[in-house]
Protein backbone atom coordinates (compact mmCIF):
# COMPACT_ATOMS: atom_id res chain seq x y z
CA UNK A 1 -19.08 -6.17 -7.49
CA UNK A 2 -17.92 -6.18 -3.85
CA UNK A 3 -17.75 -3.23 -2.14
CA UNK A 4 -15.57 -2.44 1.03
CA UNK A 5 -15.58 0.44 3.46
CA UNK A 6 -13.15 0.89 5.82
CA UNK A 7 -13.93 3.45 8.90
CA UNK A 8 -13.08 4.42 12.49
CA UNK A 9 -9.69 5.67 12.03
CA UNK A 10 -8.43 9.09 13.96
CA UNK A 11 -5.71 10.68 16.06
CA UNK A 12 -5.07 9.17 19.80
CA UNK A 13 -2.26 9.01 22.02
CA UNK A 14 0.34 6.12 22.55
CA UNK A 15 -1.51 3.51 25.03
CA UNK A 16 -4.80 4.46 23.73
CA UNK A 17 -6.92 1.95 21.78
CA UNK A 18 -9.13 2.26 18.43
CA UNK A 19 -11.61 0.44 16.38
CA UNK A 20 -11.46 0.24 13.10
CA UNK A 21 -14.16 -1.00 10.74
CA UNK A 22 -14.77 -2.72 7.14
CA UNK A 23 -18.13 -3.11 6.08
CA UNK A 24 -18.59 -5.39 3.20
CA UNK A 25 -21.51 -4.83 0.07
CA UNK A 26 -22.58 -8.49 0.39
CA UNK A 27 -21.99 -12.14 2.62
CA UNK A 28 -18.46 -12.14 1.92
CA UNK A 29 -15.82 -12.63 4.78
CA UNK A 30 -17.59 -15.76 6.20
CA UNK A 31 -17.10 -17.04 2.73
CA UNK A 32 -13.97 -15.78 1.67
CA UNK A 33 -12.30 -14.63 4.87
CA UNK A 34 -10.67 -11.06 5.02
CA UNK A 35 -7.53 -9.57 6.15
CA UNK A 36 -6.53 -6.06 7.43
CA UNK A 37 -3.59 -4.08 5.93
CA UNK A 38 -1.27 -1.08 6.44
CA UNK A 39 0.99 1.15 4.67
CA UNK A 40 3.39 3.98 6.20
CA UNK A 41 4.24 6.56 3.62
CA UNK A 42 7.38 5.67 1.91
CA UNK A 43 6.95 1.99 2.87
CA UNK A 44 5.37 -1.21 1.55
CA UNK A 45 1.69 -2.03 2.51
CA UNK A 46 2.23 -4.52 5.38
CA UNK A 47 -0.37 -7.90 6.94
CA UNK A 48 -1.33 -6.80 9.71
CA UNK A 49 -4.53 -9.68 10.71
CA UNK A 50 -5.89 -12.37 8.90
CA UNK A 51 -9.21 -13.99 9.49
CA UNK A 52 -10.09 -17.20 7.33
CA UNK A 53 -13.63 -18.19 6.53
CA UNK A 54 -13.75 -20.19 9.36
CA UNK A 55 -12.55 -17.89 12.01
CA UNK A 56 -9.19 -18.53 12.64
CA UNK A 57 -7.05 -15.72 12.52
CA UNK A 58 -3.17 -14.64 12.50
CA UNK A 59 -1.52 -11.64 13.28
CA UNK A 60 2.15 -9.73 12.76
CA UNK A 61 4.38 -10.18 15.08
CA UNK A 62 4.39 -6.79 15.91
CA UNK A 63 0.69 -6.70 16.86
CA UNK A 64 0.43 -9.77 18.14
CA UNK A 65 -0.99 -9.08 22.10
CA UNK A 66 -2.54 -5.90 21.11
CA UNK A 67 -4.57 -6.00 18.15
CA UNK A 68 -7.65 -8.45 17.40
CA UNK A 69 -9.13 -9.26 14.11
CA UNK A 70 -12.86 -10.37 14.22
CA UNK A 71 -16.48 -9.95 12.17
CA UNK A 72 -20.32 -9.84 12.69
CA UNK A 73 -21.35 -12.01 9.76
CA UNK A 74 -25.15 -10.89 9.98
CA UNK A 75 -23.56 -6.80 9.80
CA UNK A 76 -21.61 -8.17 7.04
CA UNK A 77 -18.14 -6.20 8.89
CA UNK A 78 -15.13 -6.65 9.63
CA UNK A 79 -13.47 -5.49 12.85
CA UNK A 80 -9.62 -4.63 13.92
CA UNK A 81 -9.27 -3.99 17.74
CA UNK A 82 -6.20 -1.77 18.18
CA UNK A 83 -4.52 -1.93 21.54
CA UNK A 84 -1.62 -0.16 23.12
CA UNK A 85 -1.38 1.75 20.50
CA UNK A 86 2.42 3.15 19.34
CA UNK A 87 3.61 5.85 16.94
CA UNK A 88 4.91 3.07 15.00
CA UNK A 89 1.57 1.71 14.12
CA UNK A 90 1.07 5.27 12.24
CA UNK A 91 0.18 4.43 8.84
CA UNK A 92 -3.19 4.06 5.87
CA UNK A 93 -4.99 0.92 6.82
CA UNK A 94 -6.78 -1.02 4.45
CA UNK A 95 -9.09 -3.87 4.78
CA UNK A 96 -9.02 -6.80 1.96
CA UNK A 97 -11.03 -9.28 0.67
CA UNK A 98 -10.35 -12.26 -2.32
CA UNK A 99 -13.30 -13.56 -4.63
CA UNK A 100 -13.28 -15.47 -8.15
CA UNK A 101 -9.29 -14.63 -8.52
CA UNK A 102 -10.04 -10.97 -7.94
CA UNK A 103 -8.54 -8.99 -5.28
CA UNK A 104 -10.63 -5.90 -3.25
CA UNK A 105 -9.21 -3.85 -1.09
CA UNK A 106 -11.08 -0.58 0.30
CA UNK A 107 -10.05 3.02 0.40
CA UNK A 108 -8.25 3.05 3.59
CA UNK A 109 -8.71 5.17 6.81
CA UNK A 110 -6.19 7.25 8.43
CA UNK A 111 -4.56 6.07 11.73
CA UNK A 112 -2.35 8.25 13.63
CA UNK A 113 -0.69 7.91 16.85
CA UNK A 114 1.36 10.61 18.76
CA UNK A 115 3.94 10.20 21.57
């Protein structure tokens, strides 16, 4: 069963920066790649970054510049860099991984931005 944790989510000002985290129960985003997610309340959960099992990675439009999507394969993580933060990048963010047809997604942390 794979496992994810998200963490590192918090209140901070527009401008200001946060990492968040995803840390994984096993060697699985440098096999299967992983992908971060958010959802406001009231609105559909969103792709945010997407990192294959290679490396490569793609981002929102409205992200791309300020957030950046990497891991540390031998922590077994996942990272999201979050730059330049706005209010409009308030929302429940969720990391995501894909394995034998099965989709896992963990339990989100809280990101919150004020004007």
């Amino acid at each position: 069963q794979v496992q994810l944790v998200e963490s590192g989510g918090g209140l901070v000002q527009a401008g200001g920066s946060l990492r968040l985290s995803c840390a994984a129960s096993g060697s699985i985003f440098s096999i299967n790649g992983g992908s971060w997610y958010r959802q406001a309340p009231g609105k559909q959960r969103e792709l945010v970054a997407f990192m294959s099992n290679t490396g490569s990675s793609t981002y929102a439009d409205s992200v791309k510049g300020r957030f950046t999507i990497s891991r540390d394969n031998a922590k077994n993580t996942m990272y999201l860099q979050m730059n330049s933060l706005k209010p409009e990048d308030t929302a429940v963010y969720y990391c995501r991984t894909d394995r034998s047809y099965r989709t896992y997604w963990g339990q989100g942390t809280q990101v919150t931005v004020s004007s």
